[in-house]
Structure formats: structure tokens, C-alpha cells
PDB file of N, CA and C in Angstrom:
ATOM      1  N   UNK A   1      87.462 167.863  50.318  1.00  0.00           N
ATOM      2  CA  UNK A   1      86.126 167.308  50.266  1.00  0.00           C
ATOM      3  C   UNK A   1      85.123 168.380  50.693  1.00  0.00           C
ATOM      4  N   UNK A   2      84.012 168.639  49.883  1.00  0.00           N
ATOM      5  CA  UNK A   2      82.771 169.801  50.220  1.00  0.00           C
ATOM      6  C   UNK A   2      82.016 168.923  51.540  1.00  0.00           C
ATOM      7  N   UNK A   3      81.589 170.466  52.167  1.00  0.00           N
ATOM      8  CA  UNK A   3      80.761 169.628  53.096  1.00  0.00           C
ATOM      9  C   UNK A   3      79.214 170.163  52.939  1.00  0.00           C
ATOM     10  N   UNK A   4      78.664 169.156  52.159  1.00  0.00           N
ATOM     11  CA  UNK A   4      77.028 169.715  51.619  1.00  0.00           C
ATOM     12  C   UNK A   4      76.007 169.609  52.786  1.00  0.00           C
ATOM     13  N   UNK A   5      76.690 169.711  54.323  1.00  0.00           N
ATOM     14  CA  UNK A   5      75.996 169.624  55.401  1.00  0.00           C
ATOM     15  C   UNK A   5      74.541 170.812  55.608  1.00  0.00           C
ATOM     16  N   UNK A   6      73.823 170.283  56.197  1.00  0.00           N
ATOM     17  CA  UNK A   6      72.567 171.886  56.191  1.00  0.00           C
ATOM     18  C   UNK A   6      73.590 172.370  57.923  1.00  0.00           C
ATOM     19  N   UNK A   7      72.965 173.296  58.144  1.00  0.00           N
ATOM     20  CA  UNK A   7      73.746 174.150  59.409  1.00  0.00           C
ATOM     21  C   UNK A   7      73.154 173.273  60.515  1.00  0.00           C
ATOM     22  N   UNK A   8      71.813 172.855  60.415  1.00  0.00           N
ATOM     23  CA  UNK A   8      71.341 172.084  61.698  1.00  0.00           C
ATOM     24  C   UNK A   8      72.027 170.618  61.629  1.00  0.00           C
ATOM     25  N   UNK A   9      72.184 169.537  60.386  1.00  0.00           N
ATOM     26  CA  UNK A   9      73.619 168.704  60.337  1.00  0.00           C
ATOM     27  C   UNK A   9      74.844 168.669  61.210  1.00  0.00           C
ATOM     28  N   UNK A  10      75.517 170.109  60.837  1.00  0.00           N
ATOM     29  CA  UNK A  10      76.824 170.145  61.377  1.00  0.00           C
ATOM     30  C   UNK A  10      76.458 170.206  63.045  1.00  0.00           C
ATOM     31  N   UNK A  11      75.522 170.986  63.380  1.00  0.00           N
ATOM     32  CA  UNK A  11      75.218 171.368  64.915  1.00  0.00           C
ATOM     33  C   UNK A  11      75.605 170.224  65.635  1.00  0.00           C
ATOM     34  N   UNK A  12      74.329 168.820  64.984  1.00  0.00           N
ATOM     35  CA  UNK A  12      74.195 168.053  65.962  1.00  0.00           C
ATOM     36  C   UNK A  12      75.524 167.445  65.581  1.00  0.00           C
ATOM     37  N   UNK A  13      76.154 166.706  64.304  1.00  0.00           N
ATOM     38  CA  UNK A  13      77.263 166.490  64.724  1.00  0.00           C
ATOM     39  C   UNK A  13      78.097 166.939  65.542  1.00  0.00           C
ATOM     40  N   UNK A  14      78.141 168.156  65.781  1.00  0.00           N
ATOM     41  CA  UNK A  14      79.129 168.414  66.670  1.00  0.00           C
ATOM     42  C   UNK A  14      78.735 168.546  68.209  1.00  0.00           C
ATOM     43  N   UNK A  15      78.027 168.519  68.233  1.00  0.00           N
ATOM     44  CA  UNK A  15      76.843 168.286  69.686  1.00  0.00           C
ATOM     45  C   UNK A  15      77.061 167.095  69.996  1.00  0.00           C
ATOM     46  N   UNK A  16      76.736 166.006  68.945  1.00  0.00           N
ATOM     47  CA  UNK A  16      77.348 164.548  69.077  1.00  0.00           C
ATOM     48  C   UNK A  16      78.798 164.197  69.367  1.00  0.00           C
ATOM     49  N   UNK A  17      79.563 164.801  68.794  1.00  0.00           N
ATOM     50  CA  UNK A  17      80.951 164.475  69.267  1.00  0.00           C
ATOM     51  C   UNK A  17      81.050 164.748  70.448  1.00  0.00           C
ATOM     52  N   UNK A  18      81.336 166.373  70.725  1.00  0.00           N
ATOM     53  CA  UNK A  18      81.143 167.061  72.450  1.00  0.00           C
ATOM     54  C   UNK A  18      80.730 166.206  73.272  1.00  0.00           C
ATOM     55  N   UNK A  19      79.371 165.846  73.404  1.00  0.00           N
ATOM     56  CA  UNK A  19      78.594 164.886  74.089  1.00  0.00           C
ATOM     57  C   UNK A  19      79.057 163.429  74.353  1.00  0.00           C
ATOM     58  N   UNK A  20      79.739 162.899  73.200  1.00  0.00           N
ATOM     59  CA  UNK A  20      80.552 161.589  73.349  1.00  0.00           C
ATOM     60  C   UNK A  20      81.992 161.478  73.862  1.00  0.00           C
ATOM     61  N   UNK A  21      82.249 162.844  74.471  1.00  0.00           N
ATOM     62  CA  UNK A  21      83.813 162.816  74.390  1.00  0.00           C
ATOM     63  C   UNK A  21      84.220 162.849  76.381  1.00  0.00           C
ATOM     64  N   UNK A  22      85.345 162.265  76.759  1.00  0.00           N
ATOM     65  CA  UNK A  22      85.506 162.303  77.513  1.00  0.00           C
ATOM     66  C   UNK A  22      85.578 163.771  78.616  1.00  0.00           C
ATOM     67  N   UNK A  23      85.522 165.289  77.514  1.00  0.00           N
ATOM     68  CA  UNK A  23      85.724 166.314  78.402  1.00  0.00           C
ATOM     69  C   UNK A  23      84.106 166.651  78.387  1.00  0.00           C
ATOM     70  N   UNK A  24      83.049 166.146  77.680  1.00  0.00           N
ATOM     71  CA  UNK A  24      81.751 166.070  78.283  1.00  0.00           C
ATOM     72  C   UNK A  24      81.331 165.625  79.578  1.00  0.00           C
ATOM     73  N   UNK A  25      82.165 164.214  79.883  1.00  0.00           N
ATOM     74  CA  UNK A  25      82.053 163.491  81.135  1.00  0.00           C
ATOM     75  C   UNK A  25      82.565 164.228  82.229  1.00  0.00           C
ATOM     76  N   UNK A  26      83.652 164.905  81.953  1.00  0.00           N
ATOM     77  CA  UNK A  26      84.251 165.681  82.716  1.00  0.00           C
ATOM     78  C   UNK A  26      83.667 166.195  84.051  1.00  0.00           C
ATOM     79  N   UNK A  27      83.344 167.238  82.988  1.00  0.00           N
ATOM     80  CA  UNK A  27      82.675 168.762  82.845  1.00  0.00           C
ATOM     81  C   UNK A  27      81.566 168.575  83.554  1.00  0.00           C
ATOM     82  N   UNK A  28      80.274 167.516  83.094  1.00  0.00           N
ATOM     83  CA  UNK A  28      79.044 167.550  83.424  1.00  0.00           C
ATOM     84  C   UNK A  28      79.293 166.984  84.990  1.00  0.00           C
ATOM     85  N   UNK A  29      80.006 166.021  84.924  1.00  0.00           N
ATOM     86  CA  UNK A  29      80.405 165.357  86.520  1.00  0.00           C
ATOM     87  C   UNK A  29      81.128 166.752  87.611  1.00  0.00           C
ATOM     88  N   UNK A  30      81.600 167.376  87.213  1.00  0.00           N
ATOM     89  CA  UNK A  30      82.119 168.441  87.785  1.00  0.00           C
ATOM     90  C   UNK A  30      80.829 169.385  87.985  1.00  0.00           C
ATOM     91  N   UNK A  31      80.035 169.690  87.326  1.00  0.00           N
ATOM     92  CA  UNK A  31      78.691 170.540  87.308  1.00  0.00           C
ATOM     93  C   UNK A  31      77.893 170.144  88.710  1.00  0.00           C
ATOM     94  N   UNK A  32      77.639 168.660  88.309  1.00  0.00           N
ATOM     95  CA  UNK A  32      76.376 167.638  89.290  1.00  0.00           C
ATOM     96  C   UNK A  32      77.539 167.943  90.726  1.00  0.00           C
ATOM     97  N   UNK A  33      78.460 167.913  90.614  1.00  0.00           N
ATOM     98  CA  UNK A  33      79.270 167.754  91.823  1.00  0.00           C
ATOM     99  C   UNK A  33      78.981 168.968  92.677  1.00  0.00           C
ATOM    100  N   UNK A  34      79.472 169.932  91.850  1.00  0.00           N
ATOM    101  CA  UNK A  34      79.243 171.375  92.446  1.00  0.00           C
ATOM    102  C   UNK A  34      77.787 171.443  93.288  1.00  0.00           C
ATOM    103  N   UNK A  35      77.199 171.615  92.370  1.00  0.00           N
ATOM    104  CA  UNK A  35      75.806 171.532  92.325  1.00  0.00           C
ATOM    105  C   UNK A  35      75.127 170.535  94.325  1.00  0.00           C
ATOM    106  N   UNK A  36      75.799 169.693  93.879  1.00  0.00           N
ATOM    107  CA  UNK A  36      75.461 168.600  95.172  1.00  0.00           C
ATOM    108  C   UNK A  36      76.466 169.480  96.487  1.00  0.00           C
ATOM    109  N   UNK A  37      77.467 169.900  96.261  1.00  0.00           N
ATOM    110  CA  UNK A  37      78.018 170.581  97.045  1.00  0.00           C
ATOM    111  C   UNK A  37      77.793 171.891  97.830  1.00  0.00           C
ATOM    112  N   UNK A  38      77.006 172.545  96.599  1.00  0.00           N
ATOM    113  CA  UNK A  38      76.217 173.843  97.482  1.00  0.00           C
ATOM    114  C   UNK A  38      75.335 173.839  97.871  1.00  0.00           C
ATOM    115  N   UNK A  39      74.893 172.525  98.089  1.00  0.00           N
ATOM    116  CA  UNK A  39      73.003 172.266  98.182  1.00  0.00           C
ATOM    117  C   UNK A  39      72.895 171.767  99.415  1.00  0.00           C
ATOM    118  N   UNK A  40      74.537 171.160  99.895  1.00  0.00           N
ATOM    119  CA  UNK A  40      74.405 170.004 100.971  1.00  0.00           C
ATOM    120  C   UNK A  40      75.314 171.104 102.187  1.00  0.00           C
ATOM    121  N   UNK A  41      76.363 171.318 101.826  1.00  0.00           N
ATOM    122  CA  UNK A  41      77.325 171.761 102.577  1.00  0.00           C
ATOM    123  C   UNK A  41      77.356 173.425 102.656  1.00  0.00           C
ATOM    124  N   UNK A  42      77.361 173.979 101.948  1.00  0.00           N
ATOM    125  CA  UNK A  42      77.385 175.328 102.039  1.00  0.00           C
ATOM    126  C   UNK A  42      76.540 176.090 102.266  1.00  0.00           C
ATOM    127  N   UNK A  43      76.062 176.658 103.534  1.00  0.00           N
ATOM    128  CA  UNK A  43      75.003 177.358 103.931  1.00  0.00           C
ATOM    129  C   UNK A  43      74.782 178.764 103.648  1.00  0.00           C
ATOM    130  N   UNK A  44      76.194 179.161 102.971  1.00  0.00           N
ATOM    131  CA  UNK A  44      76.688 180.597 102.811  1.00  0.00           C
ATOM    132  C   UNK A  44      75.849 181.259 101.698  1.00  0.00           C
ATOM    133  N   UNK A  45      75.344 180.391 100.702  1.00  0.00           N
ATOM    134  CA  UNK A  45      74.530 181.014  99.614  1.00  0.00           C
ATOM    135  C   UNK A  45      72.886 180.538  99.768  1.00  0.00           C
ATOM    136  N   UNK A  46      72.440 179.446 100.985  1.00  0.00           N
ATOM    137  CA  UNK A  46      71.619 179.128 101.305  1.00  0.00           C
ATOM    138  C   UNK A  46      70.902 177.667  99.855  1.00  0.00           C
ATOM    139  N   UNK A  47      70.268 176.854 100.056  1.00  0.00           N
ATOM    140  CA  UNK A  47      69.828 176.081  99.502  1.00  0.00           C
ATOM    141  C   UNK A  47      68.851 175.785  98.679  1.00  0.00           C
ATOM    142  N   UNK A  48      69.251 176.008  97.194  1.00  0.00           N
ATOM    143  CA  UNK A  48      68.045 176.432  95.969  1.00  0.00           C
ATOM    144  C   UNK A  48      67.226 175.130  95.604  1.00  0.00           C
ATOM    145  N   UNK A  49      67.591 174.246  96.010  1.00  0.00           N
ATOM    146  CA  UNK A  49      67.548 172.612  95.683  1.00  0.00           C
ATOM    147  C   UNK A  49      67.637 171.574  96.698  1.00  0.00           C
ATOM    148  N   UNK A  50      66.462 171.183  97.405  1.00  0.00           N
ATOM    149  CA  UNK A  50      67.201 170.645  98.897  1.00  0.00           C
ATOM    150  C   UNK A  50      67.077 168.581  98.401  1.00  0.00           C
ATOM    151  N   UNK A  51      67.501 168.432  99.148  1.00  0.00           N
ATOM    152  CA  UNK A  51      67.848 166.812  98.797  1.00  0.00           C
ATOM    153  C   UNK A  51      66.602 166.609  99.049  1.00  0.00           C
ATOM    154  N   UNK A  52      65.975 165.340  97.835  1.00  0.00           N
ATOM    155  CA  UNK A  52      66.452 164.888  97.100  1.00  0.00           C
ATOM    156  C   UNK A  52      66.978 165.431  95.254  1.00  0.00           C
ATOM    157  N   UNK A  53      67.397 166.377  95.447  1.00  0.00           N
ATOM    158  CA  UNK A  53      67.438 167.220  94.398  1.00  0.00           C
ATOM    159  C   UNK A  53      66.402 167.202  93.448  1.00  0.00           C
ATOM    160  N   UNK A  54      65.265 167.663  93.420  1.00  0.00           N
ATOM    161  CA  UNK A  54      64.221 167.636  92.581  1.00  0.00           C
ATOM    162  C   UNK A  54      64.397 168.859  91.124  1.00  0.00           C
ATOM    163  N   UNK A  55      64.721 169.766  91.672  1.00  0.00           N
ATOM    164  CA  UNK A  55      65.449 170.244  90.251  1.00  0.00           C
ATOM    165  C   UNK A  55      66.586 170.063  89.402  1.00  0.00           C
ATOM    166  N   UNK A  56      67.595 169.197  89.849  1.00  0.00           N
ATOM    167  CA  UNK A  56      68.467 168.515  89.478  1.00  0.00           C
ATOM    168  C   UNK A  56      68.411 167.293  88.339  1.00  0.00           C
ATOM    169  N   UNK A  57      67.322 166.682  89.264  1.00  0.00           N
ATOM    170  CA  UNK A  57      66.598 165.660  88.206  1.00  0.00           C
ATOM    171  C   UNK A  57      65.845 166.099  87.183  1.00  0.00           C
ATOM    172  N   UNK A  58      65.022 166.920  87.485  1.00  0.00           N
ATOM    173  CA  UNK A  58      64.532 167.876  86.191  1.00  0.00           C
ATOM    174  C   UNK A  58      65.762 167.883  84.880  1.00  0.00           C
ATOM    175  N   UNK A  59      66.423 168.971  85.465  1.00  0.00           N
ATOM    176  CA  UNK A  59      67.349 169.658  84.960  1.00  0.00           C
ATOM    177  C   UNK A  59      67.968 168.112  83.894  1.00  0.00           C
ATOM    178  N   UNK A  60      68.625 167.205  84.495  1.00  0.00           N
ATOM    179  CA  UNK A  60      69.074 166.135  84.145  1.00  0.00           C
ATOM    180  C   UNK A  60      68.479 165.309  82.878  1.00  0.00           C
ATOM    181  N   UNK A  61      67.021 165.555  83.492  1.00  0.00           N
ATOM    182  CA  UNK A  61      66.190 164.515  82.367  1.00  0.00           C
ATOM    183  C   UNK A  61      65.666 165.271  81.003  1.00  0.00           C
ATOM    184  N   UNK A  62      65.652 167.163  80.991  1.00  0.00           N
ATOM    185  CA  UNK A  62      65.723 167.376  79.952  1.00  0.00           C
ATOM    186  C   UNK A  62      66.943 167.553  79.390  1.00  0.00           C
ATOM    187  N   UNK A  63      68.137 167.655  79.908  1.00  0.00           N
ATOM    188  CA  UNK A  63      69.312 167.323  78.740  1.00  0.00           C
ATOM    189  C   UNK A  63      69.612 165.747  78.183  1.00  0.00           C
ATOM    190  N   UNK A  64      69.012 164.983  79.156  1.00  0.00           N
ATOM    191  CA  UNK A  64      68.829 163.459  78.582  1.00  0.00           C
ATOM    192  C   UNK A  64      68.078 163.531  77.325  1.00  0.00           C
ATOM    193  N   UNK A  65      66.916 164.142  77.236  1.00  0.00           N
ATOM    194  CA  UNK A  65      65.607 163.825  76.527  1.00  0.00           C
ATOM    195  C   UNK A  65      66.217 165.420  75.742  1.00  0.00           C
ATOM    196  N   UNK A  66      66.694 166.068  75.180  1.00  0.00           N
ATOM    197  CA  UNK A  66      66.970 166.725  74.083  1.00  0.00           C
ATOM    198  C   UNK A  66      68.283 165.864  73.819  1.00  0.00           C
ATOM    199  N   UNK A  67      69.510 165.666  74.111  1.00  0.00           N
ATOM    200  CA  UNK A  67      70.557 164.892  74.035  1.00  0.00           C
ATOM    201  C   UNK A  67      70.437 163.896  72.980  1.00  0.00           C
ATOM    202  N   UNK A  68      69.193 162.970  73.386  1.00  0.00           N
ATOM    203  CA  UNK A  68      69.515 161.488  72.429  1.00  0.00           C
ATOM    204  C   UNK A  68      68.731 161.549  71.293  1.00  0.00           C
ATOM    205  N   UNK A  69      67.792 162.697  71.040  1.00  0.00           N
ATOM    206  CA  UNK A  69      67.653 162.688  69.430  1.00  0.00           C
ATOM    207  C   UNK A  69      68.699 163.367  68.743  1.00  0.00           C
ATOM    208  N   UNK A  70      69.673 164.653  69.349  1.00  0.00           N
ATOM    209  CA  UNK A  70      70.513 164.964  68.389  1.00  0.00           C
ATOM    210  C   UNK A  70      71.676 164.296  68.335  1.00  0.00           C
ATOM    211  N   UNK A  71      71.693 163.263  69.200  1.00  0.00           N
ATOM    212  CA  UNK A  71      73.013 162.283  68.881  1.00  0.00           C
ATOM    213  C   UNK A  71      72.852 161.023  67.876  1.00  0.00           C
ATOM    214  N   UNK A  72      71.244 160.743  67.743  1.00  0.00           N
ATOM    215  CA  UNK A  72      70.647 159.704  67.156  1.00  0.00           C
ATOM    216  C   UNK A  72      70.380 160.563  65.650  1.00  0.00           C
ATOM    217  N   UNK A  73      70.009 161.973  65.202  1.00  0.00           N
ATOM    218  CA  UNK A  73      70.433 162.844  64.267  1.00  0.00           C
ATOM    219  C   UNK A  73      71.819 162.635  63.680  1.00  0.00           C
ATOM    220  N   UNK A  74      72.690 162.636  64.078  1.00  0.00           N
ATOM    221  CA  UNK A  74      74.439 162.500  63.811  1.00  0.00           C
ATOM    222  C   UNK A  74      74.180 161.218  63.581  1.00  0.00           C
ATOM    223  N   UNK A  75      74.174 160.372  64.200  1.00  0.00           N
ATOM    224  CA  UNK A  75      74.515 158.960  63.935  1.00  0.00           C
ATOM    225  C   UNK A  75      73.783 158.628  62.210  1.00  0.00           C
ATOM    226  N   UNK A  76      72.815 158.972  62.441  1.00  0.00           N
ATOM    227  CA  UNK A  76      72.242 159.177  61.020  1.00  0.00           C
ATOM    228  C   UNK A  76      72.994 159.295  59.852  1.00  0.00           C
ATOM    229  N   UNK A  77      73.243 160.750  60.183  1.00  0.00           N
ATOM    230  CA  UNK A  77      74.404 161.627  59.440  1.00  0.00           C
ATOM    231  C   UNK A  77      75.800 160.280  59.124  1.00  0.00           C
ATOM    232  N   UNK A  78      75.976 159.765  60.254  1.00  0.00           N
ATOM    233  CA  UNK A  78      77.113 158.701  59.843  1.00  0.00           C
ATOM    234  C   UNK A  78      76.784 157.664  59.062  1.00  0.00           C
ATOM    235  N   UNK A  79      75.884 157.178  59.134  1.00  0.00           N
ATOM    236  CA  UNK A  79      75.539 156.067  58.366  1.00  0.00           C
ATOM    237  C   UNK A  79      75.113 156.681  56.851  1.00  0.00           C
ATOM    238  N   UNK A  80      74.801 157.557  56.703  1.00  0.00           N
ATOM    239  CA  UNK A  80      74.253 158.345  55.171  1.00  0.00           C
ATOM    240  C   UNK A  80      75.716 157.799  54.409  1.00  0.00           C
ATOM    241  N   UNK A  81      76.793 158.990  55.684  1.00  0.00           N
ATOM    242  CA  UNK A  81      78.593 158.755  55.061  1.00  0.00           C
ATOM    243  C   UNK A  81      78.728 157.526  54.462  1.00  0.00           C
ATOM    244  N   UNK A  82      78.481 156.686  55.656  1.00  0.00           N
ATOM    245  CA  UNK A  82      79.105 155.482  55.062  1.00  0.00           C
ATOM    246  C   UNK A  82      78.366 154.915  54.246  1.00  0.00           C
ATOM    247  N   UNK A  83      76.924 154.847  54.122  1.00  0.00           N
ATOM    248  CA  UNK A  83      75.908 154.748  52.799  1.00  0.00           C
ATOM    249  C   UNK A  83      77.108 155.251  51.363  1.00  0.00           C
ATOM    250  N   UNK A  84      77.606 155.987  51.807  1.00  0.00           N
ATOM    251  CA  UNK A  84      77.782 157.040  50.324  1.00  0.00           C
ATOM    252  C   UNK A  84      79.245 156.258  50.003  1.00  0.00           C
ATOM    253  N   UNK A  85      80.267 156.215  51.049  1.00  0.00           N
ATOM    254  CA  UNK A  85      81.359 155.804  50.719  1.00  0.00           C
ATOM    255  C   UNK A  85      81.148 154.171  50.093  1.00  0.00           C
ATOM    256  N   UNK A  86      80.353 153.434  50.857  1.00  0.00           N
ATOM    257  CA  UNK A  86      80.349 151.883  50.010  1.00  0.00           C
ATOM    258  C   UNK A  86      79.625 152.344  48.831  1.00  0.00           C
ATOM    259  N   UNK A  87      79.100 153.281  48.365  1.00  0.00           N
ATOM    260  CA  UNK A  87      78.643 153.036  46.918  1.00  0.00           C
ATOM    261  C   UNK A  87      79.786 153.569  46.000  1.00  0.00           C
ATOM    262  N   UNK A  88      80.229 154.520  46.595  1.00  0.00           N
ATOM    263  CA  UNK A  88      81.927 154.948  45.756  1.00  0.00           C
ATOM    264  C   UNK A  88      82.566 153.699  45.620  1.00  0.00           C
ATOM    265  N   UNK A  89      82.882 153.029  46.653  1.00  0.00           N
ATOM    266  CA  UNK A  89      83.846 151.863  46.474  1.00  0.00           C
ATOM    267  C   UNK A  89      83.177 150.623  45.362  1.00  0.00           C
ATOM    268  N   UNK A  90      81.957 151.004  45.217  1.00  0.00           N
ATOM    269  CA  UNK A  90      81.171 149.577  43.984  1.00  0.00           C
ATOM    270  C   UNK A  90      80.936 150.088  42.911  1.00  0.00           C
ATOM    271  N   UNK A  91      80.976 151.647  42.584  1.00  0.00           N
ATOM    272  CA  UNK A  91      81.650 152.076  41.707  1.00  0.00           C
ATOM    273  C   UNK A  91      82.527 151.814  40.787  1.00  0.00           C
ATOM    274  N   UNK A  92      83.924 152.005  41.691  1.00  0.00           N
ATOM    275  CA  UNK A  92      85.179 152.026  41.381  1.00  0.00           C
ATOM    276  C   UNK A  92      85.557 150.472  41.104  1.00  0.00           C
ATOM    277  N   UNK A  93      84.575 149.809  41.920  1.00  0.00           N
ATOM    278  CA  UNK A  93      85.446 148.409  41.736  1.00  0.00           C
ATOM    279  C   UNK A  93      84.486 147.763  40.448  1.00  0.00           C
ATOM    280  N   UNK A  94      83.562 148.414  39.994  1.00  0.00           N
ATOM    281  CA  UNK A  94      83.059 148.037  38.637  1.00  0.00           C
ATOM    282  C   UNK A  94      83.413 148.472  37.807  1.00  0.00           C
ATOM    283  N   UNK A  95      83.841 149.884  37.689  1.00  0.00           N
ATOM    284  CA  UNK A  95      84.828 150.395  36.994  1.00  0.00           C
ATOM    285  C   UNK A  95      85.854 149.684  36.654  1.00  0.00           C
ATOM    286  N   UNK A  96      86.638 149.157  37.610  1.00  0.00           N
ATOM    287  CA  UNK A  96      88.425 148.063  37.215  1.00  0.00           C
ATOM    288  C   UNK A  96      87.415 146.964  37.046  1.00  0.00           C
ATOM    289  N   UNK A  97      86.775 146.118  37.446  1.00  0.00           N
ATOM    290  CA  UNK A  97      85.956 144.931  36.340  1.00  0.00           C
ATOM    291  C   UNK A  97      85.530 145.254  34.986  1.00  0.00           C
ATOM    292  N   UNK A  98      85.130 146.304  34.707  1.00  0.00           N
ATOM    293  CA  UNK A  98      84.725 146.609  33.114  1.00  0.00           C
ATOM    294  C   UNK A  98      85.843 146.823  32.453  1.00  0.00           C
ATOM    295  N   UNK A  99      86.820 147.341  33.147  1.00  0.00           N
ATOM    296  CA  UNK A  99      88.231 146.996  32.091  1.00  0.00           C
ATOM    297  C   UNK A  99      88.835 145.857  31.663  1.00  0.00           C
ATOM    298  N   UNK A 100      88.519 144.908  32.795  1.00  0.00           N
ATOM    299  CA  UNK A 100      89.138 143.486  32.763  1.00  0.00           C
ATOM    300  C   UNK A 100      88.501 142.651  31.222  1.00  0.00           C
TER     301      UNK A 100
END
């Protein structure tokens, strides 16, 4: 099957998957963790971010707010698919009715 995707298409799909997948949850929970860990406990590198993490939340709310248009982009992209596949299938199934 061709994939007549444009390059910014495939991106967010795959930005969308990544993002939906459990080693996204991971990962990002492991980040915020760290993150809360050198801010609170470790005096050794001193404190870039002091509670209540105000750059954190920053940080947070623009990967929120770029995040849900390119996942809402993909989703798009899915529904086009499946746009395309039910018209193949009413096709085909008018096709075997016009033989009948």
C-alpha cells in the first residue's frame, strides 16, 4: 500500500502514536520525577526551579498546548483512512450487486 502522506502527516502521526503509548507515560513521569527530585532534595547542583515549580508548569503547559493539535492532526488523518476504506468497501459491494 503507497503512503501518499505529506512529511508533516507522517510527523504528527507518529508524534501521535509516541504520545499515546505507554513508554510516553513512562518516560515523561520519569522526567517530572527527576525534575521534582533535584529541585527538592539535592542541594549539590543547587535549585533552578523552587517549589511551587513555576517553570515546570510552564514547561508542562506548552507541551500540553503544542501536543493536542498534533494529536487532533492524526486523528484526522484516521478518520480520512477510514473515510477512504468505507468507500472501498461500497464500492466493492456494488460491484457484487451489479453482477447479481
Amino acid at each position: 500500500m503507497e503512503d501518499n502522506r505529506s512529511r508533516s502527516q507522517r510527523y504528527s502521526d507518529n508524534i501521535a502514536e509516541f504520545c499515546g503509548s505507554w513508554g510516553f507515560v513512562l518516560w515523561f513521569s520519569v522526567g517530572i520525577l527527576i525534575w521534582v527530585l533535584l529541585n527538592t532534595c539535592c542541594l549539590l547542583f543547587g535549585q533552578f526551579d523552587v517549589y511551587p515549580f513555576i517553570l515546570l508548569n510552564l514547561f508542562l503547559t506548552v507541551v500540553s498546548t503544542m501536543q493536542s493539535p498534533i494529536i487532533m492532526m492524526a486523528q484526522n488523518r484516521q478518520v480520512e483512512r477510514d473515510r477512504d476504506m468505507v468507500r472501498d468497501l461500497h464500492a466493492k459491494l456494488d460491484k457484487l450487486l451489479e453482477k447479481k
